[in-house]
Protein backbone atom coordinates (compact mmCIF):
# COMPACT_ATOMS: atom_id res chain seq x y z
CA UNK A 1 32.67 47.05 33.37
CA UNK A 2 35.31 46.42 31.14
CA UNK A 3 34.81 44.15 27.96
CA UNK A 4 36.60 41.11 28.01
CA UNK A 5 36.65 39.09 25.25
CA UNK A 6 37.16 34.84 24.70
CA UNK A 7 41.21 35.30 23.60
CA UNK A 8 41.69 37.27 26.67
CA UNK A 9 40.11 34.37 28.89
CA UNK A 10 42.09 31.64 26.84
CA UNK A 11 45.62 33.61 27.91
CA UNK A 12 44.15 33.54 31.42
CA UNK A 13 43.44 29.92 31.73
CA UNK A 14 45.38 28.37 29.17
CA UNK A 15 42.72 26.62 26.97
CA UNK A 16 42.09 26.93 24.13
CA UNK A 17 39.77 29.92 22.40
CA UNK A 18 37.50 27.00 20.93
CA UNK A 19 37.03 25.62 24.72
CA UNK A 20 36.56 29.02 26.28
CA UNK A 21 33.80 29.81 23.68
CA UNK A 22 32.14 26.34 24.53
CA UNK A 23 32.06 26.91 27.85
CA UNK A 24 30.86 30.27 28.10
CA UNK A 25 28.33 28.99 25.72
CA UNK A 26 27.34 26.12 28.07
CA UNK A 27 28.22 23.64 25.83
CA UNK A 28 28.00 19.93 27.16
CA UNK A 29 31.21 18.89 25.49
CA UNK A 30 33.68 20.42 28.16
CA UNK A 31 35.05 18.84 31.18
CA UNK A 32 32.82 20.62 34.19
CA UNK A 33 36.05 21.35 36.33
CA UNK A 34 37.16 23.00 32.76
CA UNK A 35 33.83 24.81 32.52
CA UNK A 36 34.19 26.10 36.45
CA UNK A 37 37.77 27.30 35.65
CA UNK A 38 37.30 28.88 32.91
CA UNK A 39 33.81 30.72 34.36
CA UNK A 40 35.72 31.82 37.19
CA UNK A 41 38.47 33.53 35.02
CA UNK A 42 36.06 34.72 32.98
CA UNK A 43 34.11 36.34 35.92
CA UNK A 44 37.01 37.95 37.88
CA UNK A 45 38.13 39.61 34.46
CA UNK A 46 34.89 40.99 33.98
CA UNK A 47 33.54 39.07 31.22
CA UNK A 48 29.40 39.72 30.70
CA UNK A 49 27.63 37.46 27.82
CA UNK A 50 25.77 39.64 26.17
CA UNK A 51 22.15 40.37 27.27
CA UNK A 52 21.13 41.89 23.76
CA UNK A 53 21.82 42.54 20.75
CA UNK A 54 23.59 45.89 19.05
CA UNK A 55 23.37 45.13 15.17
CA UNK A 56 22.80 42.64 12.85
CA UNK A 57 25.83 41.43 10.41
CA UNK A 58 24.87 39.95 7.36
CA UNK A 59 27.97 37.90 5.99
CA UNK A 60 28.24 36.77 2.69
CA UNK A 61 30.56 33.52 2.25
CA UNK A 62 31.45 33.47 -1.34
CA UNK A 63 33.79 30.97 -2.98
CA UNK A 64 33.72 31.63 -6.76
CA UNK A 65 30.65 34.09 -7.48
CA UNK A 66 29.58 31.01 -10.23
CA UNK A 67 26.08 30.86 -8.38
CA UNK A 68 25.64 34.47 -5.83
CA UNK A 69 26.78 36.31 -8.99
CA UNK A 70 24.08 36.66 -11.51
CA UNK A 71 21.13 35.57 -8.87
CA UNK A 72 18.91 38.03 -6.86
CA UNK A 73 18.81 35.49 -4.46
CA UNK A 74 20.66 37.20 -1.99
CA UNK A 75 19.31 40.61 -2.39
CA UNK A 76 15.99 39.02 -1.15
CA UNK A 77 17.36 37.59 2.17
CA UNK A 78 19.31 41.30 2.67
CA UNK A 79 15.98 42.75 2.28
CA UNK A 80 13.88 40.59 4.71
CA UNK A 81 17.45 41.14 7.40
CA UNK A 82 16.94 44.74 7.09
CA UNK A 83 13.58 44.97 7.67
CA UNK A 84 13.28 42.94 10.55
CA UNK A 85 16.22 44.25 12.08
CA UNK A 86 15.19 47.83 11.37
CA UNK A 87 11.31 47.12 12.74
CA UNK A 88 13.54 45.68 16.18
CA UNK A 89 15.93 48.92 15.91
CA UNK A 90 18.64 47.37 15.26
CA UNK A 91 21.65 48.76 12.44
CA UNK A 92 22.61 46.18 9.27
CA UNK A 93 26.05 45.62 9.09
CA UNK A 94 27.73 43.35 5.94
CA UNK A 95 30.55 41.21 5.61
CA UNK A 96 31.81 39.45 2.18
CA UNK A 97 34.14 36.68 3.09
CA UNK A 98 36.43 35.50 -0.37
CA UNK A 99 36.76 32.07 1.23
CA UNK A 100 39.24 31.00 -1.81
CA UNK A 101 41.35 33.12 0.23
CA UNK A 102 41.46 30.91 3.50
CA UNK A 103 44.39 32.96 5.62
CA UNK A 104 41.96 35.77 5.31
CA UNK A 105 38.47 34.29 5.52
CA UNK A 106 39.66 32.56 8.95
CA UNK A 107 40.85 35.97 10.76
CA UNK A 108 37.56 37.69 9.16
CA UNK A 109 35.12 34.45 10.94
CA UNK A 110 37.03 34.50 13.98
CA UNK A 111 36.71 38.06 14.52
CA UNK A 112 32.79 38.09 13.19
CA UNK A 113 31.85 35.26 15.38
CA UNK A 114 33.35 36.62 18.46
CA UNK A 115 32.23 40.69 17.95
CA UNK A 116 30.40 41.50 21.42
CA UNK A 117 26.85 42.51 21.09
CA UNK A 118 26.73 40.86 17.46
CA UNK A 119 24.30 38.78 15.35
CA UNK A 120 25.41 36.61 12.72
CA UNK A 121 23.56 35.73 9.46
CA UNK A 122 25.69 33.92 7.50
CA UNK A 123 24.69 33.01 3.89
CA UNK A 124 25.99 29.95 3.17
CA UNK A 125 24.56 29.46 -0.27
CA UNK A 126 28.26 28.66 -2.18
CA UNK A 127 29.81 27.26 1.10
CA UNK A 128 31.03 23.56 1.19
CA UNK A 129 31.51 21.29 4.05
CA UNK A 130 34.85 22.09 5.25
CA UNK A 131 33.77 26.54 4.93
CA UNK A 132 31.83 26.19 7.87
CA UNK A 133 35.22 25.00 10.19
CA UNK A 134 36.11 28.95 9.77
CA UNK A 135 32.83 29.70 11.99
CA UNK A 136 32.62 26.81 14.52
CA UNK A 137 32.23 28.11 18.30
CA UNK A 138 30.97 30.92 17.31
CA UNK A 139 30.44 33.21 20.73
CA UNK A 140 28.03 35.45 18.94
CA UNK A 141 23.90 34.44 18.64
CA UNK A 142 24.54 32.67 14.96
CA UNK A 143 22.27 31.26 12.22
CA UNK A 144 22.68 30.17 8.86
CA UNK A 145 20.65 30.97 5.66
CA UNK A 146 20.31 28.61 2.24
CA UNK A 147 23.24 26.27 3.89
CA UNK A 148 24.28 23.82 6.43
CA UNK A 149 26.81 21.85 7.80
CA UNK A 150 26.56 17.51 7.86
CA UNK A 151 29.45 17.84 11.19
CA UNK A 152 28.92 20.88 13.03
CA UNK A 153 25.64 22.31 14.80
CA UNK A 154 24.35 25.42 13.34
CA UNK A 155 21.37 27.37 13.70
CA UNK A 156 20.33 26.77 10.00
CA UNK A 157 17.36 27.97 7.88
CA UNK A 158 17.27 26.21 4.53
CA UNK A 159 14.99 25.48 1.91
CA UNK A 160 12.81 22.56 1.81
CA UNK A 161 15.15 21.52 -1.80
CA UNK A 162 14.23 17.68 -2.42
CA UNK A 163 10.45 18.25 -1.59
CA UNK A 164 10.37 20.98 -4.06
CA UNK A 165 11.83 19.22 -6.33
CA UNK A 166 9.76 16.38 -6.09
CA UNK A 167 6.54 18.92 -6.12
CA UNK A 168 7.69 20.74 -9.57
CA UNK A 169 8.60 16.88 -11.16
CA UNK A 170 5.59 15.76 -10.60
CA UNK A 171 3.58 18.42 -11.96
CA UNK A 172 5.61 17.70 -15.31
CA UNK A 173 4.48 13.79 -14.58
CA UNK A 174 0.62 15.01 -14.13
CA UNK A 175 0.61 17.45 -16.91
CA UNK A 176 1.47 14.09 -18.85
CA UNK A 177 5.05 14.40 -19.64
CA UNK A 178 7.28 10.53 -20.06
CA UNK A 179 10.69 11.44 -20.37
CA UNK A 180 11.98 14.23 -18.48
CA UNK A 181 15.46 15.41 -18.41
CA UNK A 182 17.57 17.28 -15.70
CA UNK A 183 19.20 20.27 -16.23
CA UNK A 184 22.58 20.26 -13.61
CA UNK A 185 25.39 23.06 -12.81
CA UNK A 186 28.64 22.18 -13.41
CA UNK A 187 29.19 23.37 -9.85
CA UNK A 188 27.86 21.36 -7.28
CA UNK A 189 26.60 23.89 -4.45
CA UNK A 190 25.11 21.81 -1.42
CA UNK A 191 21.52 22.63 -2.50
CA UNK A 192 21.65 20.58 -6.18
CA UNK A 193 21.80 17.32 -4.97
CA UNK A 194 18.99 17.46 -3.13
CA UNK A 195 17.12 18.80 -5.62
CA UNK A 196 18.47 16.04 -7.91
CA UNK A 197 17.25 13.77 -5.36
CA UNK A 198 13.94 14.89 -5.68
CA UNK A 199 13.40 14.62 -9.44
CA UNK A 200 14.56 11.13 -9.38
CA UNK A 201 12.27 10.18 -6.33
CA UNK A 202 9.59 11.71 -8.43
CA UNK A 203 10.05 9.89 -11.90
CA UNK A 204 10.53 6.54 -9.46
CA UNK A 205 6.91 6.87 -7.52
CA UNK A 206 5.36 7.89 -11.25
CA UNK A 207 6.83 4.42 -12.71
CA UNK A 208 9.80 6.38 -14.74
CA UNK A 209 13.10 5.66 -14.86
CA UNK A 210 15.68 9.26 -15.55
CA UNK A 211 17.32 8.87 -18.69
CA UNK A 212 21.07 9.58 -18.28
CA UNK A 213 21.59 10.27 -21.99
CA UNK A 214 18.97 13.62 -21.28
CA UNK A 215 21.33 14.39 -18.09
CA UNK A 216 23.08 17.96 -19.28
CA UNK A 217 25.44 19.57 -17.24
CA UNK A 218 26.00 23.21 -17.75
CA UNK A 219 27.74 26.46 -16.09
CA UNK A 220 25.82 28.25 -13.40
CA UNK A 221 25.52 31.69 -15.10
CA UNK A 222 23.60 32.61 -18.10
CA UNK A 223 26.67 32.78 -20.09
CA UNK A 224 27.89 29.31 -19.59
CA UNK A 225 25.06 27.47 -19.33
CA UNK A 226 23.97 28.87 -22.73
CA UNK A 227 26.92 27.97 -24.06
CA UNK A 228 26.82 24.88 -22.38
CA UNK A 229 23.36 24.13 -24.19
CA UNK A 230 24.15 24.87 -27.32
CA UNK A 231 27.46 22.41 -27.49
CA UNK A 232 24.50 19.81 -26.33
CA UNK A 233 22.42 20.71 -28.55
CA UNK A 234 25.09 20.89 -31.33
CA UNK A 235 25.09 16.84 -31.23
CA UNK A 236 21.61 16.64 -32.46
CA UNK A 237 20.34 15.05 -29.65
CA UNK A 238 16.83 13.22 -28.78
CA UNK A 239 15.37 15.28 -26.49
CA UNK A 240 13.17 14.76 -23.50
CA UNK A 241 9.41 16.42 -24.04
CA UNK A 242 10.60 18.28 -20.30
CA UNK A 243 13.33 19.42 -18.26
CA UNK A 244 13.67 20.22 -15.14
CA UNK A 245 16.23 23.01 -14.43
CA UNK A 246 18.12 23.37 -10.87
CA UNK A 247 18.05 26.74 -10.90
CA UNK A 248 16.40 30.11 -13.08
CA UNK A 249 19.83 31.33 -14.02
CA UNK A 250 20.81 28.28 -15.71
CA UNK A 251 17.37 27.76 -17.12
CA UNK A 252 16.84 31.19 -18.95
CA UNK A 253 20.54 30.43 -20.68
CA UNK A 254 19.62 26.88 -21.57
CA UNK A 255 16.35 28.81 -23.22
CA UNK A 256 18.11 30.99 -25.18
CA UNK A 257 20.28 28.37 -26.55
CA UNK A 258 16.95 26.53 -27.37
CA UNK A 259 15.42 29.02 -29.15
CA UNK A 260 18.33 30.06 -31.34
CA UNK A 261 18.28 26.47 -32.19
CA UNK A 262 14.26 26.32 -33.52
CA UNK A 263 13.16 24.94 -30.46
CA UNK A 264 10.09 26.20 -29.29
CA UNK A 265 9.27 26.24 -25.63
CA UNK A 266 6.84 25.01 -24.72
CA UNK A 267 5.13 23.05 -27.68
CA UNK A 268 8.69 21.41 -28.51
CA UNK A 269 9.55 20.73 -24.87
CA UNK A 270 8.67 22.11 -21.31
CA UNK A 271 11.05 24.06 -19.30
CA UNK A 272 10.61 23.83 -15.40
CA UNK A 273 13.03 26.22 -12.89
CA UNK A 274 13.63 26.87 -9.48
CA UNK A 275 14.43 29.88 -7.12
CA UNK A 276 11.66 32.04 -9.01
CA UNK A 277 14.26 34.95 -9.89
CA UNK A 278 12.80 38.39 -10.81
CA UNK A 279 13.78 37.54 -14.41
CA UNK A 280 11.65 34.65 -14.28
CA UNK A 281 8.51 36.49 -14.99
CA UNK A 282 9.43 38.31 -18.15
CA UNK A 283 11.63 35.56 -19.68
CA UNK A 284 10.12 34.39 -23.15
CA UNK A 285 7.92 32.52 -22.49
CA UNK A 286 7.67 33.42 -18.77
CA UNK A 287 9.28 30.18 -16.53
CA UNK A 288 7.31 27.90 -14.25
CA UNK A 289 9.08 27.53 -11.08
CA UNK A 290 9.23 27.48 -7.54
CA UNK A 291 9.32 30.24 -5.35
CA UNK A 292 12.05 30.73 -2.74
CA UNK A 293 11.00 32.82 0.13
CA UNK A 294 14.19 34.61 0.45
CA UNK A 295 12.64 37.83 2.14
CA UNK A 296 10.91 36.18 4.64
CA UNK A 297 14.38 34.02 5.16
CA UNK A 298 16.17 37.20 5.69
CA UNK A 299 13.13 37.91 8.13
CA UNK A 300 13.08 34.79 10.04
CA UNK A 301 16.76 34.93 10.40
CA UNK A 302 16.59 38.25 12.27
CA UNK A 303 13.89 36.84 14.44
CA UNK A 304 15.64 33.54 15.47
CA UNK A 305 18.78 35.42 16.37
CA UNK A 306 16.84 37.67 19.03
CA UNK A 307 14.78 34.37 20.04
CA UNK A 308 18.13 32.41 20.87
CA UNK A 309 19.31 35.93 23.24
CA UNK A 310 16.27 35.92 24.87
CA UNK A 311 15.26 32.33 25.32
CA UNK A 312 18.75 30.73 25.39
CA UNK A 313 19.24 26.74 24.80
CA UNK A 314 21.54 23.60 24.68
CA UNK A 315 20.46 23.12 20.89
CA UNK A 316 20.35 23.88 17.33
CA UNK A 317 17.74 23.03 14.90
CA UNK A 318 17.53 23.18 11.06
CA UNK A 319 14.37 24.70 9.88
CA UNK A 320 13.31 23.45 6.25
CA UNK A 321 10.91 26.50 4.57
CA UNK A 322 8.87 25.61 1.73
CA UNK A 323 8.51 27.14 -1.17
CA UNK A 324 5.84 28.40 -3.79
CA UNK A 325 4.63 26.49 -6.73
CA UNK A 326 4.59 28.96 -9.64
CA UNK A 327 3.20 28.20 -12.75
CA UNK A 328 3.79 30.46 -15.87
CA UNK A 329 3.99 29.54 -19.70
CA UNK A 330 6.36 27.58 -20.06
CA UNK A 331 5.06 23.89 -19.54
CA UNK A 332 2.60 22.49 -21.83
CA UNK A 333 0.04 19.50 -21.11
CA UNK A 334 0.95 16.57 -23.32
C-alpha cells in the first residue's frame, strides 16, 4: 500500500489541507457530504491512518531562549520522553522550531504534524497564543507539555501554576510573614500570570493586600535579573520581609544581587522560588520552592500519545499536574 499523505488528498478533492486533516481526524466541524468525499478520495488513493506509532518527536518551540535557555526545565521532560518511549520501543526524535522565524517555523509544523507514523510532544513553554496556529490540525497523535492554547484544542499537559502559587504564598503567610513582594520576568511566558494570580489570591484569603511599590520586574536569566535587582535595590528601597519569585532562575540572580548588597537571606527577608531547578539545592542558602515534575511530564506525554492511537476520541483535555512543596533554607519564621 502506498502512503498517501493529507496534501495529496487536498489536490484530489479540492479542499483544503486543514479540512482534509479534520476529516480524516473525524472532526465534527466538517460538512458530512465533505467528510464522505473526502474519505472516499482518501480511500481509493490508498490512504491508511496510522494504526501505531514509529517514533516519538520531541519539538522544542522556542521564541527568544530568555526562559528555555538557562533552565533545566526541559532536559527533565526529554528525559521522562525518552524513557517512556524507549521502555515502549519506540526511537526519540527532536525538533527546535526558531518561531521568530515564522516562514520557517510554519513549513517545519506543517511537515511535523503531518509525518506518518509520528508522535508529537511539543513544548510549548515560550509559545504565545498566536505560536500554536503553526500546529492546528495536526494529523499526527499530538500533545502539548508546560503550554496551551485559550482558541484551539490541544492535548495539553500543564502545570497546576496558580494552585502552586497559592500553596508556596501561603506558607510565607503561615510562617508569619505581612508584606510579601513578587518577583516578575520582564517576559511574560503564559505560565507567570497564573502564578501571579495565585500569590494575589493568597495575600487576599490571608486579609493582605500586594503592595505594588514591592512589585519588581526583572530579566528571565540570571544575568538580567541580577542586574535587574540591583538597579532596584540601588533606590534604597523598603523592602518586603518575603518574596515570592516566579521562577529559580530569576530568583538565584535576584539573590546574588541581595547579598552583594548586605542583605542576608533569610533573617533580612525570605526568598520563595518555583520550578525547583537542580541549582536550587546548592544555591546559598539553598531555595524553598516548588517542584515541577518535568520527568514524569515527559513520561506522561509519551503515554497519552499511545493512549489517543489506541483508544481514539472526539476530544481533548488539559491535564493540570501538581507539583512538590520543597522547603530548604531560605524562608525564615517571623
Amino acid at each position: 500500500m502506498k502512503s498517501v499523505g493529507v496534501r495529496e488528498i487536498s489536490r484530489k478533492t479540492g479542499f483544503s489541507p486543514a479540512t482534509v486533516s479534520n476529516a480524516l481526524n473525524h472532526k465534527r466541524s466538517v460538512n458530512k457530504e465533505t467528510a464522505k468525499t473526502i474519505m472516499r478520495v482518501a480511500l481509493e488513493l490508498g490512504y491508511q491512518r496510522p494504526g501505531k506509532l514509529s517514533q516519538i518527536r520531541f519539538v522544542l518551540a522556542r521564541k527568544n531562549g530568555k526562559v528555555l535557555d538557562e533552565g533545566t526545565f526541559h532536559p527533565g521532560v526529554i528525559e521522562g520522553v525518552e524513557r517512556q518511549a524507549s521502555a515502549n520501543g519506540l526511537q526519540t526524535a527532536f525538533t527546535t522550531i526558531e518561531l521568530a522565524n515564522r516562514e520557517s517555523a510554519a513549513r517545519q509544523a506543517y511537515d511535523i504534524t503531518h509525518e506518518a507514523g509520528g508522535g508529537v510532544v511539543l513544548l510549548g513553554t515560550e509559545m504565545a497564543e498566536d505560536d500554536y496556529n503553526l500546529f492546528k490540525d495536526p494529523v499526527v497523535p499530538f500533545v502539548v507539555v508546560d503550554g496551551w492554547s485559550d482558541h484551539l484544542f490541544f492535548e495539553c499537559l500543564v502545570t497546576s501554576n496558580e494552585t502552586s502559587a497559592f500553596r508556596a504564598v501561603s506558607y510565607l503567610t503561615n510562617m508569619g510573614h505581612r508584606e510579601i513582594g513578587y518577583i516578575a520576568g520582564g517576559y511574560r511566558i503564559k505560565n507567570f500570570p497564573l502564578r501571579e494570580r495565585g500569590y494575589r489570591r493568597a495575600l487576599r484569603e490571608a486579609g493582605l493586600t500586594a503592595n505594588p511599590d514591592f512589585r519588581v520586574e526583572v530579566g528571565t536569566t540570571v544575568g538580567s535579573a541580577h542586574e535587574a535587582m540591583r538597579a532596584w535595590l540601588d533606590t534604597r528601597p523598603v523592602l518586603p520581609t518575603a518574596f515570592f519569585v516566579e521562577n529559580d532562575i530569576m530568583a538565584l540572580g535576584c539573590m546574588r544581587a541581595m547579598t552583594e548588597f548586605g542583605i542576608k537571606i533569610p533573617d533580612d527577608v525570605s526568598m520563595f522560588g518555583f520550578d525547583d531547578l537542580t541549582f536550587a539545592s546548592i544555591a546559598n542558602p539553598p531555595l524553598s520552592t516548588m517542584r515541577v515534575p518535568t520527568r514524569e511530564l515527559g513520561e506522561l506525554a509519551v503515554a497519552t500519545l499511545i493512549d489517543r492511537i489506541n483508544n481514539p476520541r472526539t476530544f481533548t483535555s488539559v491535564t493540570h499536574l501538581s507539583t512538590e512543596f520543597v522547603e530548604r533554607q531560605s524562608v525564615c519564621r517571623l
